[in-house]
PDB file of N, CA and C in Angstrom:
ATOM      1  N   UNK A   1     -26.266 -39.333 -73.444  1.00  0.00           N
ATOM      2  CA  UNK A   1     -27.596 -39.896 -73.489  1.00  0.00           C
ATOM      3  C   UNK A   1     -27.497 -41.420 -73.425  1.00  0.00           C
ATOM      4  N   UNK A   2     -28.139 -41.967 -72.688  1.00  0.00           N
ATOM      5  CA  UNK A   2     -28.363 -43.691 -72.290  1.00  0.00           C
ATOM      6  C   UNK A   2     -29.125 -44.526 -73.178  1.00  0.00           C
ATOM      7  N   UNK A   3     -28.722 -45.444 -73.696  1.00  0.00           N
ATOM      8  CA  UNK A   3     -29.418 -46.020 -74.281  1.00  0.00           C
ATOM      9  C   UNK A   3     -30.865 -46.623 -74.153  1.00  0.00           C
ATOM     10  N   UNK A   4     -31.644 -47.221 -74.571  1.00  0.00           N
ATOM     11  CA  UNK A   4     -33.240 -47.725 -74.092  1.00  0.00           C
ATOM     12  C   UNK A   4     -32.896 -49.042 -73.849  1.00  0.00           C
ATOM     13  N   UNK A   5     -33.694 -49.426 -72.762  1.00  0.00           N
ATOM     14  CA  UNK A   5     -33.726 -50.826 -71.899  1.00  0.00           C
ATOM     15  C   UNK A   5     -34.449 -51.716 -73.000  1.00  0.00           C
ATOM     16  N   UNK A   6     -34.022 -52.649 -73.254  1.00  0.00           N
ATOM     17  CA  UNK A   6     -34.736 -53.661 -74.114  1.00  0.00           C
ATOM     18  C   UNK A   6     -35.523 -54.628 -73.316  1.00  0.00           C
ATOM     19  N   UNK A   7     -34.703 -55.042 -72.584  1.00  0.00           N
ATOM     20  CA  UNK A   7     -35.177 -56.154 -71.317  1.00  0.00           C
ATOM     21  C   UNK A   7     -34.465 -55.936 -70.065  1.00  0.00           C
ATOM     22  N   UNK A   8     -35.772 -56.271 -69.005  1.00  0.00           N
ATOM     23  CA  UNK A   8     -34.772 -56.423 -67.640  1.00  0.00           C
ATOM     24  C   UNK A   8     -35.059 -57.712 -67.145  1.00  0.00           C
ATOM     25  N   UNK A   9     -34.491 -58.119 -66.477  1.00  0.00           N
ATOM     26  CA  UNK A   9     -34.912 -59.675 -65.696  1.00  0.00           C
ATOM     27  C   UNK A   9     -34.202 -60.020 -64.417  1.00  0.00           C
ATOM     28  N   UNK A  10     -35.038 -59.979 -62.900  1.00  0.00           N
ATOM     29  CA  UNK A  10     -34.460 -59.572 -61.535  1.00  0.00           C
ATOM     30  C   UNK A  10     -34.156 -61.164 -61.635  1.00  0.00           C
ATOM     31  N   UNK A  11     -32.861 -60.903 -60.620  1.00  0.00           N
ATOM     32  CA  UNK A  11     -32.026 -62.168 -60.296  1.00  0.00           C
ATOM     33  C   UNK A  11     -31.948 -62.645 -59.074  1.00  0.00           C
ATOM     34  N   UNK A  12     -31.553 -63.217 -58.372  1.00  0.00           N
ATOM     35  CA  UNK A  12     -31.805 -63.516 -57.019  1.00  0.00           C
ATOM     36  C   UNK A  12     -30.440 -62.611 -56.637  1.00  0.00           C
ATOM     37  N   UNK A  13     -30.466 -62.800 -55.103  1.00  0.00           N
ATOM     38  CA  UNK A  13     -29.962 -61.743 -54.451  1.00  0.00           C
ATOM     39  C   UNK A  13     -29.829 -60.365 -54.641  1.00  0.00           C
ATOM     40  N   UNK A  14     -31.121 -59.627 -54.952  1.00  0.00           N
ATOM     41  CA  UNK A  14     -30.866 -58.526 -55.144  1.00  0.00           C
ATOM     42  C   UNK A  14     -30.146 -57.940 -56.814  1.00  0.00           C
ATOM     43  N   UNK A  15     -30.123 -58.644 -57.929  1.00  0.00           N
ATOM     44  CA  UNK A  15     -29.368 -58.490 -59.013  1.00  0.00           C
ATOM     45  C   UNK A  15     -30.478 -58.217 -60.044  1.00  0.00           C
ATOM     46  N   UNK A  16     -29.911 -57.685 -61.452  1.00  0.00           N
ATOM     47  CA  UNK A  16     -30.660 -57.191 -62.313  1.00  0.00           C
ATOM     48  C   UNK A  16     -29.830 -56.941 -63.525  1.00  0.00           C
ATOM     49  N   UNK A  17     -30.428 -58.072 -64.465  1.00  0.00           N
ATOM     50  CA  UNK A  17     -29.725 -58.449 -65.765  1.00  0.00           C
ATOM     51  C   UNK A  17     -30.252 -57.075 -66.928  1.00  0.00           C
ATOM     52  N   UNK A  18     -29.915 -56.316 -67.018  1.00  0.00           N
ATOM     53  CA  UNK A  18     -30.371 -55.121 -67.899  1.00  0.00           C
ATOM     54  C   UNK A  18     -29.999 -55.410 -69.330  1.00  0.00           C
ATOM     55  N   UNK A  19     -30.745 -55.608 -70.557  1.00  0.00           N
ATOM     56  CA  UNK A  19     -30.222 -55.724 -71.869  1.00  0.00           C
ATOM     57  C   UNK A  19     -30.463 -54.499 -72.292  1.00  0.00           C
ATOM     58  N   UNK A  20     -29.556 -54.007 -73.293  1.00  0.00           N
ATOM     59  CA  UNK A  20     -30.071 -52.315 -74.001  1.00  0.00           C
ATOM     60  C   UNK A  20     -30.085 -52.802 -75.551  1.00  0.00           C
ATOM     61  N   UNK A  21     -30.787 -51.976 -75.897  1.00  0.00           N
ATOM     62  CA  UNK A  21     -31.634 -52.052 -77.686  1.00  0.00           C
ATOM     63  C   UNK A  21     -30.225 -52.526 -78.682  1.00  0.00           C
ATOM     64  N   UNK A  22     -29.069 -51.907 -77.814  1.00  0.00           N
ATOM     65  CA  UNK A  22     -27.777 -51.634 -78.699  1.00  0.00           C
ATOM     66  C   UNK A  22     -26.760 -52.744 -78.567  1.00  0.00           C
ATOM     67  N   UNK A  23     -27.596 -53.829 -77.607  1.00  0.00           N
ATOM     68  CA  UNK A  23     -26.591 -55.378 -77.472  1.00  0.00           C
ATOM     69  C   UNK A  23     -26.031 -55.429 -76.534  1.00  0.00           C
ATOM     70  N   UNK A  24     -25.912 -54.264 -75.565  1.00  0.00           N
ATOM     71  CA  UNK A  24     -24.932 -54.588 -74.287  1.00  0.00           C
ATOM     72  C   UNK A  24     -26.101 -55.039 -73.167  1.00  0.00           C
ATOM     73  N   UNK A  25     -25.230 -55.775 -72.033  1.00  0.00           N
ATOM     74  CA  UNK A  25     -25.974 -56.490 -71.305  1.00  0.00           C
ATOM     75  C   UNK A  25     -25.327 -55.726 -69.885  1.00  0.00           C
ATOM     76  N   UNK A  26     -25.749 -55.711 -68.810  1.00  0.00           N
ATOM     77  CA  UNK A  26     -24.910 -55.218 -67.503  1.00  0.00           C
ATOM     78  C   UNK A  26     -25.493 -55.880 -66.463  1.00  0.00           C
ATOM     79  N   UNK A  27     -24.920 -56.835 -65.221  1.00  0.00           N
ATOM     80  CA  UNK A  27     -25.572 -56.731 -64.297  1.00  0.00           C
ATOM     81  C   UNK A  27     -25.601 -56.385 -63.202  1.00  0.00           C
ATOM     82  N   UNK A  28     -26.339 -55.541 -62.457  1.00  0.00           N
ATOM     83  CA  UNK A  28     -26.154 -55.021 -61.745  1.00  0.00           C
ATOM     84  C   UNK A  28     -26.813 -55.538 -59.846  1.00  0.00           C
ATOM     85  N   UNK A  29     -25.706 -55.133 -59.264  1.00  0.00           N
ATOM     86  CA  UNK A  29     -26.218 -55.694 -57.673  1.00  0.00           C
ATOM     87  C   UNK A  29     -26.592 -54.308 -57.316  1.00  0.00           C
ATOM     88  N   UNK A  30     -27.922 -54.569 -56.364  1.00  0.00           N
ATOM     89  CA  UNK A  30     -28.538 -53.591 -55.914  1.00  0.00           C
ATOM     90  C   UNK A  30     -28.871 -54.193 -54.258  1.00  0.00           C
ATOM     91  N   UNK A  31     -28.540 -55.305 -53.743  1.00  0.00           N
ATOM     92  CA  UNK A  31     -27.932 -55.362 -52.461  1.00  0.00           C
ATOM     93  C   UNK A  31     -27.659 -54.463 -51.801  1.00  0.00           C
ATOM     94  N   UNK A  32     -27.354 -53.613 -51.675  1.00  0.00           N
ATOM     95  CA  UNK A  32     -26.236 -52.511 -50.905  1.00  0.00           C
ATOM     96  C   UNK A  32     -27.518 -51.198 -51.076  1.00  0.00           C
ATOM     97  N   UNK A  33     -27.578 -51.226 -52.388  1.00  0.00           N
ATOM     98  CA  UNK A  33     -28.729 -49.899 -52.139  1.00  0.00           C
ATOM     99  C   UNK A  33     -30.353 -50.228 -51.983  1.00  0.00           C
ATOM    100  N   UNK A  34     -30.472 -51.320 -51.565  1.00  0.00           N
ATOM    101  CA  UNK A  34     -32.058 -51.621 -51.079  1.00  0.00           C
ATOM    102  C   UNK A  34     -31.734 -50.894 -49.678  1.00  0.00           C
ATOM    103  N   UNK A  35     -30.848 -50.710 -49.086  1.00  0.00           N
ATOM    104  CA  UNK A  35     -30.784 -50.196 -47.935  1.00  0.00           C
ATOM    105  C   UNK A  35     -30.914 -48.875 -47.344  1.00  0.00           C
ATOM    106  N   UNK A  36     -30.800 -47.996 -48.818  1.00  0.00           N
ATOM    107  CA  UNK A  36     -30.541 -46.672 -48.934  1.00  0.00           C
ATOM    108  C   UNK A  36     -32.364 -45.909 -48.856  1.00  0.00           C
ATOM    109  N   UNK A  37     -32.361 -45.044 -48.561  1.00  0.00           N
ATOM    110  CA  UNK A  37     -33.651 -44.745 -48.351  1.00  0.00           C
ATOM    111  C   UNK A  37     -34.584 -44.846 -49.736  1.00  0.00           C
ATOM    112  N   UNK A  38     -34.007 -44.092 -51.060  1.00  0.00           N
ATOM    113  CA  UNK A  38     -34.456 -44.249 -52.041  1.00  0.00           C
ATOM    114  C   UNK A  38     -34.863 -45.551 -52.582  1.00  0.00           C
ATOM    115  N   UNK A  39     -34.410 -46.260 -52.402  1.00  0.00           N
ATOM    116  CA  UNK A  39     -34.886 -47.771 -52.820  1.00  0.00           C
ATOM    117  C   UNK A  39     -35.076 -49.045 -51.915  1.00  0.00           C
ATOM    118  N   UNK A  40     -35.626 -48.630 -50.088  1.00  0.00           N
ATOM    119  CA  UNK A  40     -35.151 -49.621 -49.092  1.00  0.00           C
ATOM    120  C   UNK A  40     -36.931 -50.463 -49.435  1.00  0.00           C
ATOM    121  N   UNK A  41     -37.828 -49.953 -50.541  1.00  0.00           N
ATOM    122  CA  UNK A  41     -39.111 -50.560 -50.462  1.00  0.00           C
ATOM    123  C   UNK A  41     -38.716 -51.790 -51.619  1.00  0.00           C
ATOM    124  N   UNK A  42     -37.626 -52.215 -51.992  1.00  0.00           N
ATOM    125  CA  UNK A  42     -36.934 -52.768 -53.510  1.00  0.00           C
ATOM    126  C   UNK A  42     -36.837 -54.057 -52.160  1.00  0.00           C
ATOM    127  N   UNK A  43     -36.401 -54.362 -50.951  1.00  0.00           N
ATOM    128  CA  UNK A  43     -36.262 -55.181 -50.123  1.00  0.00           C
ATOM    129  C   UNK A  43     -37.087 -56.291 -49.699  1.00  0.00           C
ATOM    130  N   UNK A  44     -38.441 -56.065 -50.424  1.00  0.00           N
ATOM    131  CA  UNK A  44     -39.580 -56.762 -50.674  1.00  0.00           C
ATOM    132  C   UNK A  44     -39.223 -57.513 -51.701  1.00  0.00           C
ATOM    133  N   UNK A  45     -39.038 -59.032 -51.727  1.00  0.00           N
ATOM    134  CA  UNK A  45     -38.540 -60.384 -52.928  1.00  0.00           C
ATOM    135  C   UNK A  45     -39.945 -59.718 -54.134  1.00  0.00           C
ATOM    136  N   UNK A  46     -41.018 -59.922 -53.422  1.00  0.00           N
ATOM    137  CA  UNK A  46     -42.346 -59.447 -54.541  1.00  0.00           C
ATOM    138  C   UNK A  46     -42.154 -58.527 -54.887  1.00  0.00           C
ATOM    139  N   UNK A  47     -41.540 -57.475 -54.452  1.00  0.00           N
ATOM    140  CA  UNK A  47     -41.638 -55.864 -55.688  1.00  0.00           C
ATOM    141  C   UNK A  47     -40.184 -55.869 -56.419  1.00  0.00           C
ATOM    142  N   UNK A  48     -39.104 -56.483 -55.887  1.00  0.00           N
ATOM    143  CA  UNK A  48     -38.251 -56.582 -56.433  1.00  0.00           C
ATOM    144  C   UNK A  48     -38.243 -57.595 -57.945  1.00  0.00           C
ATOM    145  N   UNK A  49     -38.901 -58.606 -57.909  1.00  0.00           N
ATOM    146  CA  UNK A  49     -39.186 -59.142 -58.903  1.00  0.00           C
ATOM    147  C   UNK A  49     -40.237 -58.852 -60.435  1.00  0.00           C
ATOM    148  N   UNK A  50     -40.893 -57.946 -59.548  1.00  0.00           N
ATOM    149  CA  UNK A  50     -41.898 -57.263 -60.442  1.00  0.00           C
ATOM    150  C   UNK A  50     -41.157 -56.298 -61.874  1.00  0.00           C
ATOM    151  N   UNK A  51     -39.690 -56.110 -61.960  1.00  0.00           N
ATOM    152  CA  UNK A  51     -39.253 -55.124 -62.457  1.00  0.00           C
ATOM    153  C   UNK A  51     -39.275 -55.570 -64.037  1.00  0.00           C
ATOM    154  N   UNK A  52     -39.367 -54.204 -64.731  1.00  0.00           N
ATOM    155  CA  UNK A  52     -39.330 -54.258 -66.225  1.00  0.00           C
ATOM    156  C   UNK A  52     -38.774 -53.208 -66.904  1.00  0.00           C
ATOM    157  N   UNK A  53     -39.017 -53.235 -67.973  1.00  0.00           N
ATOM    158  CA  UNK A  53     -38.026 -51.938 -68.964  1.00  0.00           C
ATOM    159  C   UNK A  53     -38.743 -50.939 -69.298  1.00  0.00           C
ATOM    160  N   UNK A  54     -38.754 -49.569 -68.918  1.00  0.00           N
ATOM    161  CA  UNK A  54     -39.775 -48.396 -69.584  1.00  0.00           C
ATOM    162  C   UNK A  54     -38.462 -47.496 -69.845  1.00  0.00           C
ATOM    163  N   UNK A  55     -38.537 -47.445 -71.265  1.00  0.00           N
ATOM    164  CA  UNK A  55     -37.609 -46.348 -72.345  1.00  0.00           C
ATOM    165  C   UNK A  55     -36.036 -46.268 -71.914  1.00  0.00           C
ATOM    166  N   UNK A  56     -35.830 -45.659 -70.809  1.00  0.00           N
ATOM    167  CA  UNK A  56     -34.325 -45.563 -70.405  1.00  0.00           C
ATOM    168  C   UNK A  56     -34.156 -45.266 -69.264  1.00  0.00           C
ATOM    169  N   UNK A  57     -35.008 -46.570 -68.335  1.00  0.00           N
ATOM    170  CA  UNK A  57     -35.499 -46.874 -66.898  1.00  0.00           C
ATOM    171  C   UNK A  57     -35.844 -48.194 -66.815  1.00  0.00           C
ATOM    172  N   UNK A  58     -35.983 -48.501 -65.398  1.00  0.00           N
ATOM    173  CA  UNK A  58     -36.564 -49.626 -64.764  1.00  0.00           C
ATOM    174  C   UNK A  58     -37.013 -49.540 -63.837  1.00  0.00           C
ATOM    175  N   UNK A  59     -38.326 -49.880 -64.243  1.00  0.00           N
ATOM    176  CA  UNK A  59     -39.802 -49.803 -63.114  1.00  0.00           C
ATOM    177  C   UNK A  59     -40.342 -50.552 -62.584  1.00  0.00           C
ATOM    178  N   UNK A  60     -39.985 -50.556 -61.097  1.00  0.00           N
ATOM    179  CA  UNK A  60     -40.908 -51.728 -60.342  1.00  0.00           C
ATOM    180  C   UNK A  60     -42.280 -51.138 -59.424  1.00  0.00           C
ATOM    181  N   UNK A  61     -43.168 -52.216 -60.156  1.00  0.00           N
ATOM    182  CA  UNK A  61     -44.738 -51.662 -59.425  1.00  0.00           C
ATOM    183  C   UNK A  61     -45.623 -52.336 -59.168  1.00  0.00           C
ATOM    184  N   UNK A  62     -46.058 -52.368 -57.745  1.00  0.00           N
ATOM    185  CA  UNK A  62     -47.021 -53.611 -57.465  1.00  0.00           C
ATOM    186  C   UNK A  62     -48.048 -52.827 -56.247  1.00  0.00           C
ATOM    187  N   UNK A  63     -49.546 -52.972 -56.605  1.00  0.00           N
ATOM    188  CA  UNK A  63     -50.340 -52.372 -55.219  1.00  0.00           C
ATOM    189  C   UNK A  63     -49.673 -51.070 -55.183  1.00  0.00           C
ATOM    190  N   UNK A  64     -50.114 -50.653 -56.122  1.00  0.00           N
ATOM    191  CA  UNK A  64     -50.035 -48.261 -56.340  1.00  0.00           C
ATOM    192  C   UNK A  64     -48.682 -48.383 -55.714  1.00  0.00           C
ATOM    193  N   UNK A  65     -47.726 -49.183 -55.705  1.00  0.00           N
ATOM    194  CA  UNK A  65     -46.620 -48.997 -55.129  1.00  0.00           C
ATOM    195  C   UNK A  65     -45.535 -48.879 -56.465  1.00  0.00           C
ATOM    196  N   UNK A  66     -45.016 -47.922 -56.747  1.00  0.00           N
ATOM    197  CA  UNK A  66     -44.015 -47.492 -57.737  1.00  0.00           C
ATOM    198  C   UNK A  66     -42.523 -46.929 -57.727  1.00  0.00           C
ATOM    199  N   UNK A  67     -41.624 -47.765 -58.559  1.00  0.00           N
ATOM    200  CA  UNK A  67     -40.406 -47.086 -57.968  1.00  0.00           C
ATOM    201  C   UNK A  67     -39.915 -47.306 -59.544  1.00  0.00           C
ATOM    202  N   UNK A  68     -39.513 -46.117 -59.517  1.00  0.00           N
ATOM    203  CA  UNK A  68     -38.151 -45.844 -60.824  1.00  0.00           C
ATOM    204  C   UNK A  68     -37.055 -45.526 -61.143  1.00  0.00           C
ATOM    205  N   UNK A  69     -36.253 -46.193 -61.488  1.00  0.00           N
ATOM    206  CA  UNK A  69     -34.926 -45.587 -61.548  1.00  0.00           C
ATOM    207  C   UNK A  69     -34.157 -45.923 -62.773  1.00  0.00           C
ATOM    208  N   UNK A  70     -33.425 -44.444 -63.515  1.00  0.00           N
ATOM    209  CA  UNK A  70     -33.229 -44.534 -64.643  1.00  0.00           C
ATOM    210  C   UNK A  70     -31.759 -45.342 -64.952  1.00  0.00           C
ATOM    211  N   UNK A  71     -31.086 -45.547 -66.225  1.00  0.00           N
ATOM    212  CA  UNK A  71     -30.081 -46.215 -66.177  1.00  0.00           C
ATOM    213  C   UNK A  71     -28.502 -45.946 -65.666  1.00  0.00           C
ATOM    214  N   UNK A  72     -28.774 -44.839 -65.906  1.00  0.00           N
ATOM    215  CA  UNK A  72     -27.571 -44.028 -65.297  1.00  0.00           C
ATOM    216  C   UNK A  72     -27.406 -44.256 -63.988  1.00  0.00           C
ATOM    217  N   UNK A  73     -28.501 -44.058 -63.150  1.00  0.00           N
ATOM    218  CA  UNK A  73     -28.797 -44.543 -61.645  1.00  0.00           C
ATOM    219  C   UNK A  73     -27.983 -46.080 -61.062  1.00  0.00           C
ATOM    220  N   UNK A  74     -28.531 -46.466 -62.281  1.00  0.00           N
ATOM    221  CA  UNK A  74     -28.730 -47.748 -61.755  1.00  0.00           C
ATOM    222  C   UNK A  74     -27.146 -48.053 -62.268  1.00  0.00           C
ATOM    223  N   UNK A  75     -25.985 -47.724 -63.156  1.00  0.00           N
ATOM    224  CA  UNK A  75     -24.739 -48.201 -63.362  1.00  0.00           C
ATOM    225  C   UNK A  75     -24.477 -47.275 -62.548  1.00  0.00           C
ATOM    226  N   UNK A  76     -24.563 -46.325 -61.852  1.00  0.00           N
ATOM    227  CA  UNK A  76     -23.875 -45.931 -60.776  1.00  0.00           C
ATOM    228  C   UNK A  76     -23.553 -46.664 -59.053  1.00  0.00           C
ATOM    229  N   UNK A  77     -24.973 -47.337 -59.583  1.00  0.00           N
ATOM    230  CA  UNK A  77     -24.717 -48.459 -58.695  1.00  0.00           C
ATOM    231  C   UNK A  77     -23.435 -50.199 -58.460  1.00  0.00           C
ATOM    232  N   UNK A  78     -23.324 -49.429 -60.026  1.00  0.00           N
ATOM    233  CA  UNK A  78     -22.123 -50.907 -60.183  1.00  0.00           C
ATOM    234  C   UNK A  78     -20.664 -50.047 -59.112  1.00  0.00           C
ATOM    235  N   UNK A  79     -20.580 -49.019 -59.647  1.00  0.00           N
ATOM    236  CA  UNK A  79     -19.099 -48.062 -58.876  1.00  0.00           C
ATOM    237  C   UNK A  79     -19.537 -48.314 -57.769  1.00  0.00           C
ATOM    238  N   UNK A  80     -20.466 -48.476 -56.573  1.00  0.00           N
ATOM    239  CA  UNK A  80     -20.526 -48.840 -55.223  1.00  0.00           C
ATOM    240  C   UNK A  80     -19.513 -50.105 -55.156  1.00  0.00           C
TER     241      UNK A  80
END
């Protein structure tokens, strides 16, 4: 079980500073998978920046436009 997102805060180039409730910090490049079908709408600087922390996820949403992806997801993205 994953811990809960405390804070997120998007970074330039595609990056994403994740804090968890429990003190660890990770950051993660998501470069590589804006490209992937699941997340190629993240390629937008404005929706990419929009992102925040919901429970043991990170949700970006702007104009009924919504994308989520939980944490596990998203450190699987560091092994790319």
């Amino acid at each position: 079980m994953w811990t809960s997102v405390a804070s997120v805060q998007a970074l330039p180039e595609y990056r994403l500073r994740i804090c968890f409730c429990n003190g660890s910090e990770a950051i993660i490049n998501m470069e590589r998978r804006i490209r992937a079908i699941r997340f190629h709408k993240l390629a937008d600087p404005n929706l990419f920046r929009t992102a925040m922390a919901q429970g043991d996820a990170v949700v970006w949403s702007q104009n009924n436009e919504s994308i989520r992806a939980t944490v596990g997801e998203l450190l699987d993205s560091m092994m790319m």
